[in-house]
N, C-alpha and C. Protein backbone atom coordinates (compact mmCIF):
# COMPACT_ATOMS: atom_id res chain seq x y z
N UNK A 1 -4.73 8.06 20.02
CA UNK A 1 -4.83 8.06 18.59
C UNK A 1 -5.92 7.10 18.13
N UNK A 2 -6.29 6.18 18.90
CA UNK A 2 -6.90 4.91 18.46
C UNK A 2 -8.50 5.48 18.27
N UNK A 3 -8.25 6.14 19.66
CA UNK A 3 -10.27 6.62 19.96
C UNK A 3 -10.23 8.20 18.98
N UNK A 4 -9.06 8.56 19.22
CA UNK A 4 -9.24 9.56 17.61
C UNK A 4 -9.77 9.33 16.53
N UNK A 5 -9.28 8.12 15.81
CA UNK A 5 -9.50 7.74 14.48
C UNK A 5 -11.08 7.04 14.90
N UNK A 6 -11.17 6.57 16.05
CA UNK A 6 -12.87 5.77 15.38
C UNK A 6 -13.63 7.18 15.62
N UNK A 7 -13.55 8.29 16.64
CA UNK A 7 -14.83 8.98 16.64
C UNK A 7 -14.87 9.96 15.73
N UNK A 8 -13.44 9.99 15.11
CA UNK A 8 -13.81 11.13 13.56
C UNK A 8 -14.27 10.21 12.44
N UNK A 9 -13.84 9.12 12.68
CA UNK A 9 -14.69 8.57 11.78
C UNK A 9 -16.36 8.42 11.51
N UNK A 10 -16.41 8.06 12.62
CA UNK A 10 -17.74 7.77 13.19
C UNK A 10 -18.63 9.18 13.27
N UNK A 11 -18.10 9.99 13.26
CA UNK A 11 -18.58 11.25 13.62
C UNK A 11 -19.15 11.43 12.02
N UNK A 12 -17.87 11.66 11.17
CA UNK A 12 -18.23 11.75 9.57
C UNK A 12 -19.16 10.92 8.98
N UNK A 13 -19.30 9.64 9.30
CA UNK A 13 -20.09 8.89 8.88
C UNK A 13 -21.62 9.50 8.73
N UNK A 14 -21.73 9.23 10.21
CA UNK A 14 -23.16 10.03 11.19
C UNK A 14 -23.58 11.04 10.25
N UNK A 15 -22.59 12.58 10.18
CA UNK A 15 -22.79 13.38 9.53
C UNK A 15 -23.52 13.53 8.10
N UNK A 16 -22.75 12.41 7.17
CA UNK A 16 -22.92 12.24 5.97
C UNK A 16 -23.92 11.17 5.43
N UNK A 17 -24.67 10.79 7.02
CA UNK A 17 -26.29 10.50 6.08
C UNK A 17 -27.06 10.70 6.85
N UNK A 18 -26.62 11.71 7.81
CA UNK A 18 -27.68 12.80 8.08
C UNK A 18 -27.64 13.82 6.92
N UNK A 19 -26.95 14.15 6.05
CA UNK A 19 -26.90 15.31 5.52
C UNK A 19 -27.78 14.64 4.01
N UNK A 20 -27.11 13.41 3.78
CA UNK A 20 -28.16 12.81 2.79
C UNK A 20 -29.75 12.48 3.06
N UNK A 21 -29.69 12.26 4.06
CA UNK A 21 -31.25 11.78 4.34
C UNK A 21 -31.72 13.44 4.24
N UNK A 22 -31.13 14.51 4.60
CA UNK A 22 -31.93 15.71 4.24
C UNK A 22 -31.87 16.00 2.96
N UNK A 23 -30.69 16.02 2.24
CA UNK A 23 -31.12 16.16 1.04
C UNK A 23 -32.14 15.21 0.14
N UNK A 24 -32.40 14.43 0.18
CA UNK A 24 -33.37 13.50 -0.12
C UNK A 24 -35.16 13.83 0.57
N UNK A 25 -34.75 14.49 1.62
CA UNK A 25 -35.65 14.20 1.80
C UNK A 25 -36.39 13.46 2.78
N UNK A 26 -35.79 12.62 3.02
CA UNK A 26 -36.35 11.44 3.72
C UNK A 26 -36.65 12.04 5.56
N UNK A 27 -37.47 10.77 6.07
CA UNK A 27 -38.19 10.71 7.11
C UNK A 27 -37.10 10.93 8.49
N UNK A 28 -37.16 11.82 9.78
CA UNK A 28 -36.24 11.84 10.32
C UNK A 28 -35.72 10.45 11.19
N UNK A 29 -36.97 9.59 11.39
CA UNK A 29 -36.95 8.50 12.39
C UNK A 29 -35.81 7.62 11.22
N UNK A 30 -36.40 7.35 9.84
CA UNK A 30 -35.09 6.40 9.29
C UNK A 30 -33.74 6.98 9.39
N UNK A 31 -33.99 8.25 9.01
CA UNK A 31 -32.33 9.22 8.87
C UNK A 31 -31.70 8.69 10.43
N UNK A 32 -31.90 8.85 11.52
CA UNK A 32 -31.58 9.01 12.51
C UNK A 32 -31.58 7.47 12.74
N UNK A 33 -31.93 6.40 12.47
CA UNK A 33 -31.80 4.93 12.87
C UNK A 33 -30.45 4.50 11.70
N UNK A 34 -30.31 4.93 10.17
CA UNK A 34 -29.45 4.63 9.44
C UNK A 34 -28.24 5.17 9.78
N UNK A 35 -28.37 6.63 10.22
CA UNK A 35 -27.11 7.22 10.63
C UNK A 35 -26.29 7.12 12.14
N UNK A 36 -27.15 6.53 13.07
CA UNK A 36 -26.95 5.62 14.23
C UNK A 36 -25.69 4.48 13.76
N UNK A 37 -26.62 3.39 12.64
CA UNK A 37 -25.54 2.59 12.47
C UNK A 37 -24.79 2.63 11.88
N UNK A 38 -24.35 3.68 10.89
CA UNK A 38 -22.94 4.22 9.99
C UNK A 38 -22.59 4.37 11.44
N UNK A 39 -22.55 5.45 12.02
CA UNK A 39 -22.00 5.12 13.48
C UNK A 39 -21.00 4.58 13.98
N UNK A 40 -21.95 3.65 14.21
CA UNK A 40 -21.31 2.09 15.06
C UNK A 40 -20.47 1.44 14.39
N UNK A 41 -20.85 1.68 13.02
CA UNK A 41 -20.00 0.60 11.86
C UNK A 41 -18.70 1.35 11.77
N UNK A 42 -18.81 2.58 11.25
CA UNK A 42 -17.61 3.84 11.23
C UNK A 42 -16.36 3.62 12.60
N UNK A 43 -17.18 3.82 13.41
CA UNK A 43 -16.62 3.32 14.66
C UNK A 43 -15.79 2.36 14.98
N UNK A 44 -15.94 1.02 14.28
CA UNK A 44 -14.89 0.00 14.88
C UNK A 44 -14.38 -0.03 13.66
N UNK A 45 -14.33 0.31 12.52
CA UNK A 45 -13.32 0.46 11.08
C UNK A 45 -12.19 1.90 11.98
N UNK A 46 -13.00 2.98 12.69
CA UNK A 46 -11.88 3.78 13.05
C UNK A 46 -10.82 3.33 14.05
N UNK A 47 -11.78 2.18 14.99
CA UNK A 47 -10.45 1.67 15.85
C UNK A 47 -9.69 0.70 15.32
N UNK A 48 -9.87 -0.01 14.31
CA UNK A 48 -9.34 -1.02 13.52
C UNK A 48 -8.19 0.15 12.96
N UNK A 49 -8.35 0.83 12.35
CA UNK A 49 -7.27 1.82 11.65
C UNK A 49 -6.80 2.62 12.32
N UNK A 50 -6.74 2.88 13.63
CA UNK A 50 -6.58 3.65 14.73
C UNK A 50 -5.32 2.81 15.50
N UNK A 51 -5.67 1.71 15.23
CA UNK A 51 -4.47 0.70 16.03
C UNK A 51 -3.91 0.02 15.32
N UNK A 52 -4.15 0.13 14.11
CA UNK A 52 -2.42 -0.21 12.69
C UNK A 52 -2.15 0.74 12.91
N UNK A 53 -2.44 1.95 12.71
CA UNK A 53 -1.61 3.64 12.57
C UNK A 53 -0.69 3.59 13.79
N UNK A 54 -1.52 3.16 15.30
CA UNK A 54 -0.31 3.38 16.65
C UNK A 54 0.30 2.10 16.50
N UNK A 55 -0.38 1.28 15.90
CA UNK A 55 1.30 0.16 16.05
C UNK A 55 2.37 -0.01 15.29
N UNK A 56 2.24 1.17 13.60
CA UNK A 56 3.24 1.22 12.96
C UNK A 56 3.96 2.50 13.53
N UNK A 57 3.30 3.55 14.02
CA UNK A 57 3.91 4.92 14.35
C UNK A 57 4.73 4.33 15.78
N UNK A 58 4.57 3.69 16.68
CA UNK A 58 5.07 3.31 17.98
C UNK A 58 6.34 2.49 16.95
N UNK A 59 6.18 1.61 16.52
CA UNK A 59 7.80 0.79 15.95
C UNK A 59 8.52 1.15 14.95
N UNK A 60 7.72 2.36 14.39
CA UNK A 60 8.97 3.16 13.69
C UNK A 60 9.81 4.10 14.53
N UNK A 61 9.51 4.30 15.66
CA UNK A 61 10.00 5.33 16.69
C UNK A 61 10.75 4.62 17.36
N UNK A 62 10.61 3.12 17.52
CA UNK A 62 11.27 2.01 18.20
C UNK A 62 12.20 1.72 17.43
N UNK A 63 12.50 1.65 16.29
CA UNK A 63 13.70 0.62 15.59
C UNK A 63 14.85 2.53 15.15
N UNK A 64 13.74 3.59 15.58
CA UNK A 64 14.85 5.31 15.39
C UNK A 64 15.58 4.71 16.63
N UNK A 65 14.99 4.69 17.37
CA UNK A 65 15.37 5.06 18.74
C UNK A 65 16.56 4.06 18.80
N UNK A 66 16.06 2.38 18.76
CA UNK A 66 16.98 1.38 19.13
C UNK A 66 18.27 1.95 18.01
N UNK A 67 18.00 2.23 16.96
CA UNK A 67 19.47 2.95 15.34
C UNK A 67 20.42 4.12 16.27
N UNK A 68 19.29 4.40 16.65
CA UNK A 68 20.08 5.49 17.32
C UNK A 68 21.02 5.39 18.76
N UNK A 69 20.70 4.83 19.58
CA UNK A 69 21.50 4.09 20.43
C UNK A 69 22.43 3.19 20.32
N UNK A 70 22.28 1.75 19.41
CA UNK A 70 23.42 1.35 18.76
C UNK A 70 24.46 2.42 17.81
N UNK A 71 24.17 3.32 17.17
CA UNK A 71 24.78 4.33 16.82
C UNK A 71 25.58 5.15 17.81
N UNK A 72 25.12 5.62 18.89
CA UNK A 72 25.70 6.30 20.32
C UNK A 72 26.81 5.43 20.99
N UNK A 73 26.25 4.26 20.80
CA UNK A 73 27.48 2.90 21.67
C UNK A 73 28.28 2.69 21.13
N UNK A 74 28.41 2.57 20.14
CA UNK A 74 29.91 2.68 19.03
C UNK A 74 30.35 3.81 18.69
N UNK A 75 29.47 4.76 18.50
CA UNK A 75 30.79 6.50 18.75
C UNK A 75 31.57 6.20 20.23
N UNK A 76 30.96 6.02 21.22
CA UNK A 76 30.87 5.94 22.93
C UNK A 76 32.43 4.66 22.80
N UNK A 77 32.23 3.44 22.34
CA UNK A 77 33.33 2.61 22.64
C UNK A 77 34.55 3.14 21.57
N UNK A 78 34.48 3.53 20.07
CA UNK A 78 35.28 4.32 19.44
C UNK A 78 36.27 5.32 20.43
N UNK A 79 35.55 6.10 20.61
CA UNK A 79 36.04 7.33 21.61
C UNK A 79 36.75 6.87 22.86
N UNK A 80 36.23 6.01 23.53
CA UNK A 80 37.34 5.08 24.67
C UNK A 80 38.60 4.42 24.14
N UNK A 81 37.99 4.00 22.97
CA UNK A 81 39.61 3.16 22.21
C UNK A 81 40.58 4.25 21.82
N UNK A 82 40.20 5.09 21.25
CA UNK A 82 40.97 6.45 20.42
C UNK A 82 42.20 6.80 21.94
N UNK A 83 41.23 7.20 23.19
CA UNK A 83 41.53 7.61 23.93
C UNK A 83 42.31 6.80 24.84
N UNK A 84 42.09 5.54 24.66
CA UNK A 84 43.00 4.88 25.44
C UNK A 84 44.72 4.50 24.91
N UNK A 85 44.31 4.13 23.12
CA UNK A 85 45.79 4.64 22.40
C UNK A 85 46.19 5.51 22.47
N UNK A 86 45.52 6.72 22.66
CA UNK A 86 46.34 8.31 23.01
C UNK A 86 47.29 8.17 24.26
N UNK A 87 46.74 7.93 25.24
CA UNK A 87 46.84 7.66 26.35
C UNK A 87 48.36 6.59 26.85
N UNK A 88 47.94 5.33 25.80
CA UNK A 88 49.41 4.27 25.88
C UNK A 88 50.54 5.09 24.72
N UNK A 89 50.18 5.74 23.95
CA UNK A 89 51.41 6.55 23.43
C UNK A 89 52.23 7.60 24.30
N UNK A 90 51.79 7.90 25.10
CA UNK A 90 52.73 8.76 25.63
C UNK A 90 53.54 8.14 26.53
């Protein structure tokens, strides 16, 4: 997810002043040196936001998961108790 988010970023960046430097007009050697470093810059803003996104999506799946297991262990000891009073009643 991490190298997802920087190379679409980075990719769009690139794209979008190459596409300006043509509409403008302009010279290909600047287009191609400016849109180099949107790039690079695009690039570590995408891994910067690439790795808040997997470290909130990883511990929201962590605190389901851990809800959900403490949830399972108390149906799980419930169900032994139920069953063990069933059990001393007869």
């Amino acid at each position: 997810m991490i190298r997802s988010y920087a190379l679409s970023l980075g990719a769009l960046a690139m794209a979008l002043v190459a596409l300006r430097g043509a509409v403008r007009g302009e010279l290909a050697g600047s287009v191609a040196t400016e849109s180099i470093v949107a790039l690079v810059v695009f690039v570590v803003v995408g891994l910067g936001a690439g790795w808040i996104a997997d470290y909130l999506i990883r511990d929201s799946l962590e605190q389901m998961f851990r809800a959900r297991i403490a949830w399972y262990r108390k149906e799980l000891l419930e169900t032994s108790r139920d069953q063990a009073d069933s059990s001393e009643d007869r």
